[in-house]
Protein backbone atom coordinates (compact mmCIF):
# COMPACT_ATOMS: atom_id res chain seq x y z
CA UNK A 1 117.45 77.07 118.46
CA UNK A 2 118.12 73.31 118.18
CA UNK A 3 115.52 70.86 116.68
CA UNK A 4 114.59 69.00 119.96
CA UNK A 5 114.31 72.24 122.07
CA UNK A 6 111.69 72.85 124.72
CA UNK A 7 111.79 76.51 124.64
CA UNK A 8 108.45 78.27 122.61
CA UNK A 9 109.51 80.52 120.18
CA UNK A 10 108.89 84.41 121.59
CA UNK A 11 108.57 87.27 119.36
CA UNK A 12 112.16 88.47 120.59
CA UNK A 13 113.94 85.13 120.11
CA UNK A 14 112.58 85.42 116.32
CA UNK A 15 113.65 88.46 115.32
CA UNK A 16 116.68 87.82 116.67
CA UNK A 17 117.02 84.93 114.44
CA UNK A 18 116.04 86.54 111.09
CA UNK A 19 118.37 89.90 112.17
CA UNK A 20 121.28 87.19 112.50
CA UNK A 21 120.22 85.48 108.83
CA UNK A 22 121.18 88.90 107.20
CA UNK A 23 124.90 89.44 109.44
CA UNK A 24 126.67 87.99 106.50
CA UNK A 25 125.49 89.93 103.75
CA UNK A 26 128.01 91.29 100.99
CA UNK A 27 126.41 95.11 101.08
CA UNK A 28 127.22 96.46 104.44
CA UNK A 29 124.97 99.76 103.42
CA UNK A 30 122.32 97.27 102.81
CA UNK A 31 122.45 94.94 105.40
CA UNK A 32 121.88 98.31 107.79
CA UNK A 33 118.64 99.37 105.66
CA UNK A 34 117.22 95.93 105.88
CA UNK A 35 117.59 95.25 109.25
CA UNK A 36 116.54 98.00 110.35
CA UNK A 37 113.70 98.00 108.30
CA UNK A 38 112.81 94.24 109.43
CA UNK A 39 113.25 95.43 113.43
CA UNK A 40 110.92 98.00 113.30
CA UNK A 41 108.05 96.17 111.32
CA UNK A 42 108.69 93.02 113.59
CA UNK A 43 107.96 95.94 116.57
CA UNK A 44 105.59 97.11 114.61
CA UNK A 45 103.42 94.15 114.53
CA UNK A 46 104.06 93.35 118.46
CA UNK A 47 102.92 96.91 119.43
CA UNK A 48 99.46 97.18 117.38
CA UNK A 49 98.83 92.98 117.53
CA UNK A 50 98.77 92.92 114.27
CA UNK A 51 95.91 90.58 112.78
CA UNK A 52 96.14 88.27 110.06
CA UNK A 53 92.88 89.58 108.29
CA UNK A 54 94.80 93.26 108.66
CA UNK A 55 98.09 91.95 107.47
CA UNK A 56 96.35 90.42 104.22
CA UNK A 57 94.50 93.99 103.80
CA UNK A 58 97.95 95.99 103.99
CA UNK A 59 99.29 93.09 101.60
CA UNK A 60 96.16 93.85 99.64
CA UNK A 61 96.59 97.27 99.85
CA UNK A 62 100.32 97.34 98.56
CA UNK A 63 99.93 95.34 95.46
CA UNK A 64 97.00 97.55 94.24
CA UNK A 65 99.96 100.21 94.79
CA UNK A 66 102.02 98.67 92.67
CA UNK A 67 99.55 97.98 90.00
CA UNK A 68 98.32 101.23 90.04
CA UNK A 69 101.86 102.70 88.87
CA UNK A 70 102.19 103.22 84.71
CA UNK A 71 104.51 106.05 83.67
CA UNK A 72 102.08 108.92 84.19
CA UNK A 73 101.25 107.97 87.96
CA UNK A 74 103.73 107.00 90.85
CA UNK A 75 101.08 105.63 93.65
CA UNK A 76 104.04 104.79 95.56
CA UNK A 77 105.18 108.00 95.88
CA UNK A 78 101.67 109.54 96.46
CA UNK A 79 101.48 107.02 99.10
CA UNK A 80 104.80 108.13 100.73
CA UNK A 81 103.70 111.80 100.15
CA UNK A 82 100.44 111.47 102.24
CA UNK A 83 102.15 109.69 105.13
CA UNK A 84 104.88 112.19 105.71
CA UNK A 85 107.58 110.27 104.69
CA UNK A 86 108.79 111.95 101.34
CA UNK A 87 109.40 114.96 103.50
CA UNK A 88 111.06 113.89 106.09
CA UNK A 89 113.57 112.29 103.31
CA UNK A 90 114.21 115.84 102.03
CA UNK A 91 114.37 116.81 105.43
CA UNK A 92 116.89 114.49 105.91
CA UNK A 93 119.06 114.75 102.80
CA UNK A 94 118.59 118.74 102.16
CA UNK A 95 119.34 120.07 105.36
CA UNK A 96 119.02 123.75 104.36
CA UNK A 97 122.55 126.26 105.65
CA UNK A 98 120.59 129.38 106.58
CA UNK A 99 119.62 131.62 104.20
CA UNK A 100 118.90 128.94 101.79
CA UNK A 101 116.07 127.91 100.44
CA UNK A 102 113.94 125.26 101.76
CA UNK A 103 113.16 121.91 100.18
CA UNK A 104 109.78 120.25 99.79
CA UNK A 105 108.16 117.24 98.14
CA UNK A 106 108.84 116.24 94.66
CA UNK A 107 105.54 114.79 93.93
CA UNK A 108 104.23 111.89 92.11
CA UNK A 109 103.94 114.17 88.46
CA UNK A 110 107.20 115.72 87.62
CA UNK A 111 108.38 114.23 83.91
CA UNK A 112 111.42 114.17 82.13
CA UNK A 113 112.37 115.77 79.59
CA UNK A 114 110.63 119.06 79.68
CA UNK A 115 111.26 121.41 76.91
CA UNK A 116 113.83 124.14 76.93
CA UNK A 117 112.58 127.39 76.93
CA UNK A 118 114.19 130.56 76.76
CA UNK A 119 114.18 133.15 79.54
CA UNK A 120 110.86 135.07 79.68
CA UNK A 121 108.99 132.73 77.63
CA UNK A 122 105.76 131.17 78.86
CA UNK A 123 105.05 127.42 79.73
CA UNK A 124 101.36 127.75 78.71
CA UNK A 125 100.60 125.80 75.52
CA UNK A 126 96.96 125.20 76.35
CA UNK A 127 95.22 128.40 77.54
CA UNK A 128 91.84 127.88 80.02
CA UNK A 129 89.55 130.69 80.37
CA UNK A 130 90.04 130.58 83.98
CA UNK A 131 93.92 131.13 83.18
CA UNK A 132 95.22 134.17 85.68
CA UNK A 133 98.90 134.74 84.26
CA UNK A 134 101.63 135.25 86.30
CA UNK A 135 105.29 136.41 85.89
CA UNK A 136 107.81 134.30 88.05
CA UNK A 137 110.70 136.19 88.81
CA UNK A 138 113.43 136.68 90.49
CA UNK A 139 117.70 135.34 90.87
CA UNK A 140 119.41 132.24 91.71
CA UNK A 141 122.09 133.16 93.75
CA UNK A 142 124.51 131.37 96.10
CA UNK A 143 124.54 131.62 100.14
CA UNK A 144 127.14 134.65 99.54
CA UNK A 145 124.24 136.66 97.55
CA UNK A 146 126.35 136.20 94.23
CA UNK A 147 124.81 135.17 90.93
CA UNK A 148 124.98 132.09 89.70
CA UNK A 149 125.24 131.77 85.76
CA UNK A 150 123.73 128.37 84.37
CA UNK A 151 121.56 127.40 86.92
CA UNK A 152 118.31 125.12 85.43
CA UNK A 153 114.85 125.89 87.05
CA UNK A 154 112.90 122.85 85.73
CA UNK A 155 109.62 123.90 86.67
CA UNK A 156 105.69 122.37 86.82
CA UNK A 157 102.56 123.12 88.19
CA UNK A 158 98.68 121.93 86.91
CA UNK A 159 96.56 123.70 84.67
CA UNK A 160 93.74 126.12 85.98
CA UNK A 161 91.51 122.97 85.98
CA UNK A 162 93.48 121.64 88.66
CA UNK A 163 95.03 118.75 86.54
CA UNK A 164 98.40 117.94 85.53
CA UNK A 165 99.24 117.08 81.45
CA UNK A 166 99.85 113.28 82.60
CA UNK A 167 96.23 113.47 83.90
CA UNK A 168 94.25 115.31 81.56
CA UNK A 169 94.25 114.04 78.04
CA UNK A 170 92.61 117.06 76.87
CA UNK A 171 96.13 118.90 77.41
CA UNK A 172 98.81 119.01 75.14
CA UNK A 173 101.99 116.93 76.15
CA UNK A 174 104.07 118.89 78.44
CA UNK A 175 102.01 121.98 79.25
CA UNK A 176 103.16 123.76 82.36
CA UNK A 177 106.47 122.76 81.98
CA UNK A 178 109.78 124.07 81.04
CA UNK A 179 113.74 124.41 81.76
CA UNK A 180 115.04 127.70 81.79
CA UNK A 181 118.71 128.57 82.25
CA UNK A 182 119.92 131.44 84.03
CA UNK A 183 122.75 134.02 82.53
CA UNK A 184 125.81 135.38 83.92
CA UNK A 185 123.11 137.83 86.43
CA UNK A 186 121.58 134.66 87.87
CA UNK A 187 118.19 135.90 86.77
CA UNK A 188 114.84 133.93 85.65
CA UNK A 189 111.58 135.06 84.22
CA UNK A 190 108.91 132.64 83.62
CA UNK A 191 105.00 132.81 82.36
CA UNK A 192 102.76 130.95 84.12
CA UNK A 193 99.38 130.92 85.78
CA UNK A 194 99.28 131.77 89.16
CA UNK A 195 98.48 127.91 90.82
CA UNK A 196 95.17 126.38 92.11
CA UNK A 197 93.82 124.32 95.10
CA UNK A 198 93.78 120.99 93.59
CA UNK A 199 93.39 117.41 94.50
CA UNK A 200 95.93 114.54 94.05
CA UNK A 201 94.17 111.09 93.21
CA UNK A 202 91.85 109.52 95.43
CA UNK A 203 91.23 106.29 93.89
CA UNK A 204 93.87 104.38 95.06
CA UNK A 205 95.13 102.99 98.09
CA UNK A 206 96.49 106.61 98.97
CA UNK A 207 93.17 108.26 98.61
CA UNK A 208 91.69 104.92 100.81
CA UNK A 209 93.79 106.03 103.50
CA UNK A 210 93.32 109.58 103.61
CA UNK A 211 89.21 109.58 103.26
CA UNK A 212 89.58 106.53 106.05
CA UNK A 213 91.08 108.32 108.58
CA UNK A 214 88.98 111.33 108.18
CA UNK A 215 91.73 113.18 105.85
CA UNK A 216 90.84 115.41 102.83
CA UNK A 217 93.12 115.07 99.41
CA UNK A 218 93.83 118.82 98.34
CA UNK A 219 96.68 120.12 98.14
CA UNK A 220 97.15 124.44 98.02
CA UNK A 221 97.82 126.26 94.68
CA UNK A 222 102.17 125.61 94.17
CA UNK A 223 104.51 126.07 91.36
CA UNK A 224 107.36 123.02 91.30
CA UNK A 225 110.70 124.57 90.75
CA UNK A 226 114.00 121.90 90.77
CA UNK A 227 116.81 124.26 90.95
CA UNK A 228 120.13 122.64 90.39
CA UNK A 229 123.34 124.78 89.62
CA UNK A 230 127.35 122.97 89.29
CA UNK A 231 129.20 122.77 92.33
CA UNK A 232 125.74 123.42 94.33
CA UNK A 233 123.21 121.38 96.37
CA UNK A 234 120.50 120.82 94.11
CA UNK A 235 117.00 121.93 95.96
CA UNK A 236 113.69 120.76 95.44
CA UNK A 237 111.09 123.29 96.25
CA UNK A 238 107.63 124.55 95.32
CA UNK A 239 106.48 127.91 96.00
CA UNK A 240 102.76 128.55 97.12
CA UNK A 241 100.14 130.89 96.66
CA UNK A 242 99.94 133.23 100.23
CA UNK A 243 96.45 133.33 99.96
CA UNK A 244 95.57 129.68 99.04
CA UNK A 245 93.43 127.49 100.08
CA UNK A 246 94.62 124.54 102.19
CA UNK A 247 97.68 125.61 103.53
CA UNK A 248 97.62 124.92 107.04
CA UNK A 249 96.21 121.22 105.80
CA UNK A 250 98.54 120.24 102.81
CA UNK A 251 97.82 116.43 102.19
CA UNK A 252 101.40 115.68 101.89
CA UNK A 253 102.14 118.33 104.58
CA UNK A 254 105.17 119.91 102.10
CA UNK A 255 104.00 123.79 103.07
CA UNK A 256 107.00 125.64 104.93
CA UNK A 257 106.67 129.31 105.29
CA UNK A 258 109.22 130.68 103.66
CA UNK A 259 108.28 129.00 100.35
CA UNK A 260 104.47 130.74 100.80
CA UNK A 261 104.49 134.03 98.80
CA UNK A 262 102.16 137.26 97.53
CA UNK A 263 101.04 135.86 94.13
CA UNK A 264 97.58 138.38 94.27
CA UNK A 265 99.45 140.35 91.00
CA UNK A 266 100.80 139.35 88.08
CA UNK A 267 104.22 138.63 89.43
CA UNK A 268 105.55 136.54 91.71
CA UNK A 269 109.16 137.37 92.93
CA UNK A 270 111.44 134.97 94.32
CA UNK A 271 115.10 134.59 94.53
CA UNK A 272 115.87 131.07 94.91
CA UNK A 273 119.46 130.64 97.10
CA UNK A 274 121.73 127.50 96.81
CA UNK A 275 124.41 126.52 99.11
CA UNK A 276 127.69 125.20 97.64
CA UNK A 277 128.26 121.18 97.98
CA UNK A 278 131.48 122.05 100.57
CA UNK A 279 129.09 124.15 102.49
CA UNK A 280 127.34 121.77 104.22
């Protein structure tokens, strides 16, 4: 567009123009992202006639994200969770072979550097009277039903109160957590506490958008498991409580029914199944 033309400006014409300012960019991978990512808010905007008082609110809205993450809460990623996006990304980039075990959200409260524990011990460090323990058993094996020696199940879930360690300062550090390693039989055995209904944060700009489009916050009773084995495809899963609460209304819609299980005793058996990097 030259300085002394005519023409108005149209939506089309300036999207074209800011797509062509990123052509010559160094990062090919990059460029694609942020292109596309620019075309489809500039649609965006056109399709819903965006307002400038609701543009400033979603600005709004995104830096009270950002100021609302510290290292014990991720509002980004709770914000991705409750839209759907974090699992379509595992959708996406753990296409499970069949016969393999499904992925599903990795949530806002997973935290590095769990301890090792040794097979069969417990992850409980803070017992709750309303504590209903729970053996969690069962193999990690690979799509051809052998055992796989070494694999890590770093695993999570909240306390019976419904909170997390990072949440609850009346917890010790790193309750309900743990890495186990398997042995040469593939097998795991873990003590836990068979998982509750609970409700991720709802005082942020996630919650905001939930409660005001007529969405709760729970989320049904799940143990996190990250199984990751050498030379496999690293899944991460949860497995939930059959008879919970909430699971045909997951706020961050992770359920998928072959991770829901019979957790009514006091063991929970599961064999976990990996596919092999060259498998897929």
């Amino acid at each position: 567009m030259t300085e002394n033309s005519s023409e108005a400006m149209t939506p089309e014409a300036h999207l074209a123009e800011v797509l062509a300012a990123y052509d010559n960019s160094p990062n090919p991978r990059l460029a694609e992202i942020t292109k596309a990512l620019i075309r489809h808010l500039h649609e965006f905007v056109v399709e819903v006639g965006l307002t400038r008082e609701e543009w400033f609110a979603g600005i709004e809205a995104l830096t009270r994200t950002g100021q609302m993450c510290d290292e014990q809460r991720q509002e980004f990623i709770l914000l991705s969770d409750t839209i759907g996006v974090s699992m379509l990304v595992e959708m996406i980039n753990h296409v499970a072979a069949e016969g393999s075990t499904e992925p599903t959200v990795f949530g806002p409260f997973h935290v590095e550097g769990a301890p090792h524990r040794a097979m069969g011990n417990s992850i409980i460090t803070d017992s709750m009277e309303d504590d209903q323990e729970v053996t969690y058993a069962g193999r990690v094996l690979g799509l051809d039903g052998n055992p796989i020696e070494g694999a890590t199940l770093d695993v999570w879930e909240t306390a019976s109160n419904g909170s997390y360690d990072v949440q609850d300062g009346g917890q010790t550090p790193m309750n309900m957590r743990g890495i186990f390693t398997t042995g040469s039989d593939g097998a795991y055995e873990i003590q836990g506490i068979r998982p509750v209904p609970y409700q991720i944060p709802g005082d942020g700009p996630a919650g905001d958008l939930l409660f005001e489009n007529g969405r709760h916050n729970w989320r049904p009773g799940h143990m996190h498991f990250v199984v990751a084995a050498a030379d496999h495809k690293t899944v991460i899963t949860h497995l939930f409580d059959a008879t919970s609460d909430y699971l045909d209304s997951d706020a961050v819609f992770g359920v998928r029914d072959s991770l829901v299980v019979d957790m009514s005793g006091d063991r929970c058996d599961y064999d976990f199944v990996l596919e092999t990097v060259s498998e897929n």
